[in-house]
N, C-alpha and C. Protein backbone atom coordinates (compact mmCIF):
# COMPACT_ATOMS: atom_id res chain seq x y z
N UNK A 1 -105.72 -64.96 -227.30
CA UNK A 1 -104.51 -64.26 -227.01
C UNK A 1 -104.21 -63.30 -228.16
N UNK A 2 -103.13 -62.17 -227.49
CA UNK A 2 -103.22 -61.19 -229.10
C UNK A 2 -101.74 -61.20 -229.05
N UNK A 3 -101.33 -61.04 -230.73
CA UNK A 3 -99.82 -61.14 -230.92
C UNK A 3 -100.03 -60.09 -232.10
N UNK A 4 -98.71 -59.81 -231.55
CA UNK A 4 -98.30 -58.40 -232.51
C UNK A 4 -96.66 -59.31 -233.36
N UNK A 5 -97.06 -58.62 -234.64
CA UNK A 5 -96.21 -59.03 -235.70
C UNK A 5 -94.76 -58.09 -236.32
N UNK A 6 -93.98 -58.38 -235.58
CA UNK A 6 -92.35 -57.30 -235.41
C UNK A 6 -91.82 -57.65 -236.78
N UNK A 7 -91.70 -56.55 -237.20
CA UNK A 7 -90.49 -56.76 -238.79
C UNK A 7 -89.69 -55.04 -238.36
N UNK A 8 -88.21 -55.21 -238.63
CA UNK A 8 -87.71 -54.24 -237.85
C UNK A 8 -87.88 -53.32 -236.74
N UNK A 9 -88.41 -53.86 -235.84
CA UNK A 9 -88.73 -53.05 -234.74
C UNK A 9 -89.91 -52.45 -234.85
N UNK A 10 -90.94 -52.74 -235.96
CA UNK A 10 -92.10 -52.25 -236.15
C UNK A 10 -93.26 -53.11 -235.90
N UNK A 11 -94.18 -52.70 -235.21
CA UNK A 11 -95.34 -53.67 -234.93
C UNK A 11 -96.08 -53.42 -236.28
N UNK A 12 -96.28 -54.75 -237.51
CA UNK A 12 -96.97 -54.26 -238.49
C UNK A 12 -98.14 -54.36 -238.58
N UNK A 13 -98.36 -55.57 -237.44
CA UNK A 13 -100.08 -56.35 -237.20
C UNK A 13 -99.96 -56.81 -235.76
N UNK A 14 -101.84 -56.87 -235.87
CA UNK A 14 -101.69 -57.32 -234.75
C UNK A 14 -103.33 -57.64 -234.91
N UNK A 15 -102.78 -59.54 -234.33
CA UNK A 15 -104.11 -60.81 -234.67
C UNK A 15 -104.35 -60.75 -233.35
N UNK A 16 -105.37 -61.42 -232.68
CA UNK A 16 -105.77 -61.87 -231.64
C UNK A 16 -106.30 -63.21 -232.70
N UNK A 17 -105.90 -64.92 -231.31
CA UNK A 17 -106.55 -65.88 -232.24
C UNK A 17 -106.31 -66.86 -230.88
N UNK A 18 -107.35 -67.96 -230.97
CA UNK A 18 -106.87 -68.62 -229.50
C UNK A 18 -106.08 -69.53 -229.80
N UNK A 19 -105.35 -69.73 -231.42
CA UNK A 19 -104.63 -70.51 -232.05
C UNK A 19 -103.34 -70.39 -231.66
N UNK A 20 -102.93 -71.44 -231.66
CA UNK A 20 -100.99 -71.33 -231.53
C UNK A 20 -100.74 -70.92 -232.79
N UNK A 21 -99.91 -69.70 -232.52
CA UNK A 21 -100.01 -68.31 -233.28
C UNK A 21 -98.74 -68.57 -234.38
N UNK A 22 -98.35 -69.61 -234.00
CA UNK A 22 -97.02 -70.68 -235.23
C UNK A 22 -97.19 -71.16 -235.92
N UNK A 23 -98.52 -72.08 -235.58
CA UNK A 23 -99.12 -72.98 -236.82
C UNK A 23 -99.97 -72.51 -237.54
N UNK A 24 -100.02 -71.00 -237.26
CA UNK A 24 -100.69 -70.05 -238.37
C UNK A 24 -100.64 -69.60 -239.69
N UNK A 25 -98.99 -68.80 -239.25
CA UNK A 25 -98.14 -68.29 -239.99
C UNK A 25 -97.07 -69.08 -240.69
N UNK A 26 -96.56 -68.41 -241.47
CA UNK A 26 -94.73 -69.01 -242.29
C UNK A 26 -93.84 -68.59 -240.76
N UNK A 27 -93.11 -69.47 -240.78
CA UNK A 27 -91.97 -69.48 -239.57
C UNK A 27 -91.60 -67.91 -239.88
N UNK A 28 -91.33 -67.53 -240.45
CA UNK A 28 -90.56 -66.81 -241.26
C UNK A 28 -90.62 -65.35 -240.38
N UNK A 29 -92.26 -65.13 -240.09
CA UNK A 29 -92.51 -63.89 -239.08
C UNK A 29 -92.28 -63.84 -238.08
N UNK A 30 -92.30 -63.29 -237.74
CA UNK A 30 -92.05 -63.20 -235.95
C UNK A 30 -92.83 -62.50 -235.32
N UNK A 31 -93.62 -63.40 -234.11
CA UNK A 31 -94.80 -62.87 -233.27
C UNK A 31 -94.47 -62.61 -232.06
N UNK A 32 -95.06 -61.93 -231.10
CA UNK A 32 -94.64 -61.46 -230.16
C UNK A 32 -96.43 -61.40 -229.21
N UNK A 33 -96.32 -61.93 -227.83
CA UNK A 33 -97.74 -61.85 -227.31
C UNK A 33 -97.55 -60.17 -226.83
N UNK A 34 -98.99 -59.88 -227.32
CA UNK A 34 -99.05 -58.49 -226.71
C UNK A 34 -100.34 -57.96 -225.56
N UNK A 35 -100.88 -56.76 -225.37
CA UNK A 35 -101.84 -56.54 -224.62
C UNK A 35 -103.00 -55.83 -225.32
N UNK A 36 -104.21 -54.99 -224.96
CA UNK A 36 -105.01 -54.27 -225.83
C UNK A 36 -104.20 -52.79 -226.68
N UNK A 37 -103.06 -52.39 -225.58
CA UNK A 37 -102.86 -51.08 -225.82
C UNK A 37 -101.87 -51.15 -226.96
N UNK A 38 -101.26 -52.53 -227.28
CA UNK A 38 -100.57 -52.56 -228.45
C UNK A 38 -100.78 -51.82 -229.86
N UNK A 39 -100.58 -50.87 -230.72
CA UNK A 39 -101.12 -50.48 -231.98
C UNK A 39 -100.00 -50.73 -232.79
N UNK A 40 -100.75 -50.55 -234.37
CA UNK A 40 -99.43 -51.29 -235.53
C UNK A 40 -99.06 -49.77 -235.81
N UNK A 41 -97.19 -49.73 -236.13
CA UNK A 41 -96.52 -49.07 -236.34
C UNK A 41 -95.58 -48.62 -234.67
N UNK A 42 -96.28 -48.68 -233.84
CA UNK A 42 -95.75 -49.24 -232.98
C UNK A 42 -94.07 -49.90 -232.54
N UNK A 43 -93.32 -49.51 -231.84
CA UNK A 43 -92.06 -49.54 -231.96
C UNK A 43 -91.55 -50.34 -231.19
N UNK A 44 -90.83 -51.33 -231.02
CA UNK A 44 -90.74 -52.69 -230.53
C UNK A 44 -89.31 -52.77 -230.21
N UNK A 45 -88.54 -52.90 -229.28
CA UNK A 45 -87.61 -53.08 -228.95
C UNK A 45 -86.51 -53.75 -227.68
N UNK A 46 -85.71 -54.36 -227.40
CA UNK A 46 -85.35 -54.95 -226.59
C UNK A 46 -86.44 -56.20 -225.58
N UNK A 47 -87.38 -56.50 -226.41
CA UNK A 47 -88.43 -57.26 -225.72
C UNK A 47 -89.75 -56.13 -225.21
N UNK A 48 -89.71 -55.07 -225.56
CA UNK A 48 -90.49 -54.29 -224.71
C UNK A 48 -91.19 -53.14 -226.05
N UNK A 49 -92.52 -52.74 -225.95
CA UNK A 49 -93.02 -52.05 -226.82
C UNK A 49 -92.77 -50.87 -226.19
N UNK A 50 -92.68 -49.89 -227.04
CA UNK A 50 -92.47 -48.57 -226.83
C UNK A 50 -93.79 -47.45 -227.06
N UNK A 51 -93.64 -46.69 -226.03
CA UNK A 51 -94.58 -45.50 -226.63
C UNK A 51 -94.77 -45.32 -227.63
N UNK A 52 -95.80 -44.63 -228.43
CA UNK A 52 -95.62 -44.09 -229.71
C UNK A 52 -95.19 -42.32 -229.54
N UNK A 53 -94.19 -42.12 -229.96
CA UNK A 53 -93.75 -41.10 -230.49
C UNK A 53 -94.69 -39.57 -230.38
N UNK A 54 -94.42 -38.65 -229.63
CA UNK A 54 -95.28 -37.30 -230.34
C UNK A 54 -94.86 -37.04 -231.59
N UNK A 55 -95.80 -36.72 -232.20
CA UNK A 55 -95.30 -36.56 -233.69
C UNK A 55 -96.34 -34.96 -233.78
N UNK A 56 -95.27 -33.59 -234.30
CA UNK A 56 -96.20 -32.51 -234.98
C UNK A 56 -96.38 -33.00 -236.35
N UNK A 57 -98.14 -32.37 -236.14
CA UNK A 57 -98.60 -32.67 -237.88
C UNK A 57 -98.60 -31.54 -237.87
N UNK A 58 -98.40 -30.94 -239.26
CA UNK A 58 -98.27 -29.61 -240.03
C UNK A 58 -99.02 -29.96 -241.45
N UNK A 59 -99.32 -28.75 -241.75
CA UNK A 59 -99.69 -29.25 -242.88
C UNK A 59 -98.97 -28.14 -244.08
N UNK A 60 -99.02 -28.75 -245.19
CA UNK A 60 -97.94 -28.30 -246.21
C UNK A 60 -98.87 -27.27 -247.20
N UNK A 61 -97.81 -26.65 -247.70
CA UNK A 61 -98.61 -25.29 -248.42
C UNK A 61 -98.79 -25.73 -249.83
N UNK A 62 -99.94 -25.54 -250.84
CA UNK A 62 -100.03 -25.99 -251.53
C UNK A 62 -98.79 -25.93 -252.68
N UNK A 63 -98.68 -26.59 -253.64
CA UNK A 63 -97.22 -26.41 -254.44
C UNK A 63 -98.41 -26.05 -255.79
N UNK A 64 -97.55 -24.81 -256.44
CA UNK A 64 -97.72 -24.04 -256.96
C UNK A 64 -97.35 -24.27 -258.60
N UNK A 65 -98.15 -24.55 -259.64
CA UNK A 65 -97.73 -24.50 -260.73
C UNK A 65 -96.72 -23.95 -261.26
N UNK A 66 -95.79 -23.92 -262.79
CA UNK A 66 -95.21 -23.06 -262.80
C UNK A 66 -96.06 -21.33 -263.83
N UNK A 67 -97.38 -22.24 -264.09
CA UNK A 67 -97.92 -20.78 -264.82
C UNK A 67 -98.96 -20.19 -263.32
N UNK A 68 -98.77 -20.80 -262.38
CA UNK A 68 -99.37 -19.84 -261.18
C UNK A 68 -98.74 -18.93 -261.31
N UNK A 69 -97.04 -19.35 -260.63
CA UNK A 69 -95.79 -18.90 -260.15
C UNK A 69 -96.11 -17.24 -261.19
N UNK A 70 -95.80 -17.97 -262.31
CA UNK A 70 -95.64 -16.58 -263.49
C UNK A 70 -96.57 -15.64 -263.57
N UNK A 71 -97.78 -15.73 -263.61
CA UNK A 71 -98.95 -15.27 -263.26
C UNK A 71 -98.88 -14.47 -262.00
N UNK A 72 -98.64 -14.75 -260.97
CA UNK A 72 -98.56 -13.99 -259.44
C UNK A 72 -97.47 -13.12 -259.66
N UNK A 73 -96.86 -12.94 -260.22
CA UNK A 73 -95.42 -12.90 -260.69
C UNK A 73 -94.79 -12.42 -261.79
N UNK A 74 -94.85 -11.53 -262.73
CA UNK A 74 -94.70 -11.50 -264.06
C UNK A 74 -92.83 -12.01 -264.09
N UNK A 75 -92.15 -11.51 -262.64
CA UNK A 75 -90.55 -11.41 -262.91
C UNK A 75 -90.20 -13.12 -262.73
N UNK A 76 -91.40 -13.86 -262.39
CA UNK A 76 -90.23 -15.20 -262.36
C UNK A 76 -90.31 -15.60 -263.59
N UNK A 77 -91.03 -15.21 -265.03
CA UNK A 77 -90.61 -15.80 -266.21
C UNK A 77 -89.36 -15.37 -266.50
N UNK A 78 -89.06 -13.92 -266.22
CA UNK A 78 -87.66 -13.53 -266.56
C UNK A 78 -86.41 -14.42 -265.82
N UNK A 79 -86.92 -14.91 -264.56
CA UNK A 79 -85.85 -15.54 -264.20
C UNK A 79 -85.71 -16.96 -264.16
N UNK A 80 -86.57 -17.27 -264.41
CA UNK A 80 -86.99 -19.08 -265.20
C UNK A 80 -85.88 -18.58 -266.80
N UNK A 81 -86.10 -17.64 -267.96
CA UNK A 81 -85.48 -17.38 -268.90
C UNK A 81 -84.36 -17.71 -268.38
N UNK A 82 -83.84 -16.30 -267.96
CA UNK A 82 -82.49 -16.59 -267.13
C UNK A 82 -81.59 -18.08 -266.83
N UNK A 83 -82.53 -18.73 -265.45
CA UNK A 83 -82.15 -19.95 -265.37
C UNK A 83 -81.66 -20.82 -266.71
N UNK A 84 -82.59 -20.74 -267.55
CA UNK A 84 -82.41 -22.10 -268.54
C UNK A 84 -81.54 -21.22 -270.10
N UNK A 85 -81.07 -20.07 -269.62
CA UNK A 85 -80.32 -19.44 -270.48
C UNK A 85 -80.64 -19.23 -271.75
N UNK A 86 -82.47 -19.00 -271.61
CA UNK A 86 -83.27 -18.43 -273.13
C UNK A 86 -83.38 -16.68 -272.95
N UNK A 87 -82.78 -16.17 -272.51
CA UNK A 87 -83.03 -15.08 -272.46
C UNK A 87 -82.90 -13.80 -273.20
């Protein structure tokens, strides 16, 4: 049998074991029997698993030193000066 392991509404695991899935664990967790299509992270609620989410991936622009910045740039040292009131 497979059981998925709920900690806030999140499926964090998920065992398959033909064990009584109690005398496994610390009381403490809480198991839930599930099916194949179950995955961890998985969103668990009112007795019932939930879709997973569309999620856009993007991807992030690289972050920029501050002697890039100055370099690409001669005016952001003047305004880095500025900022920190060495000017």
């Amino acid at each position: 049998m497979k059981y998925a392991r709920i900690q806030n509404g999140v499926v964090m695991e998920v065992v398959e074991t033909d064990e009584d899935i109690s005398t496994l664990y610390t009381p403490d967790l809480v198991w839930v029997t599930c099916n194949d299509s179950v995955t961890q992270r998985q969103l668990y609620a009112n007795g019932e698993f939930l879709p997973e989410p569309d999620v856009e991936v993007f991807e992030m622009p690289a972050i920029k030193s501050l002697t890039d910045m100055i370099l690409a740039d001669p005016t952001e040292l003047a305004k880095l000066k500025t900022a920190l009131g060495i000017a």
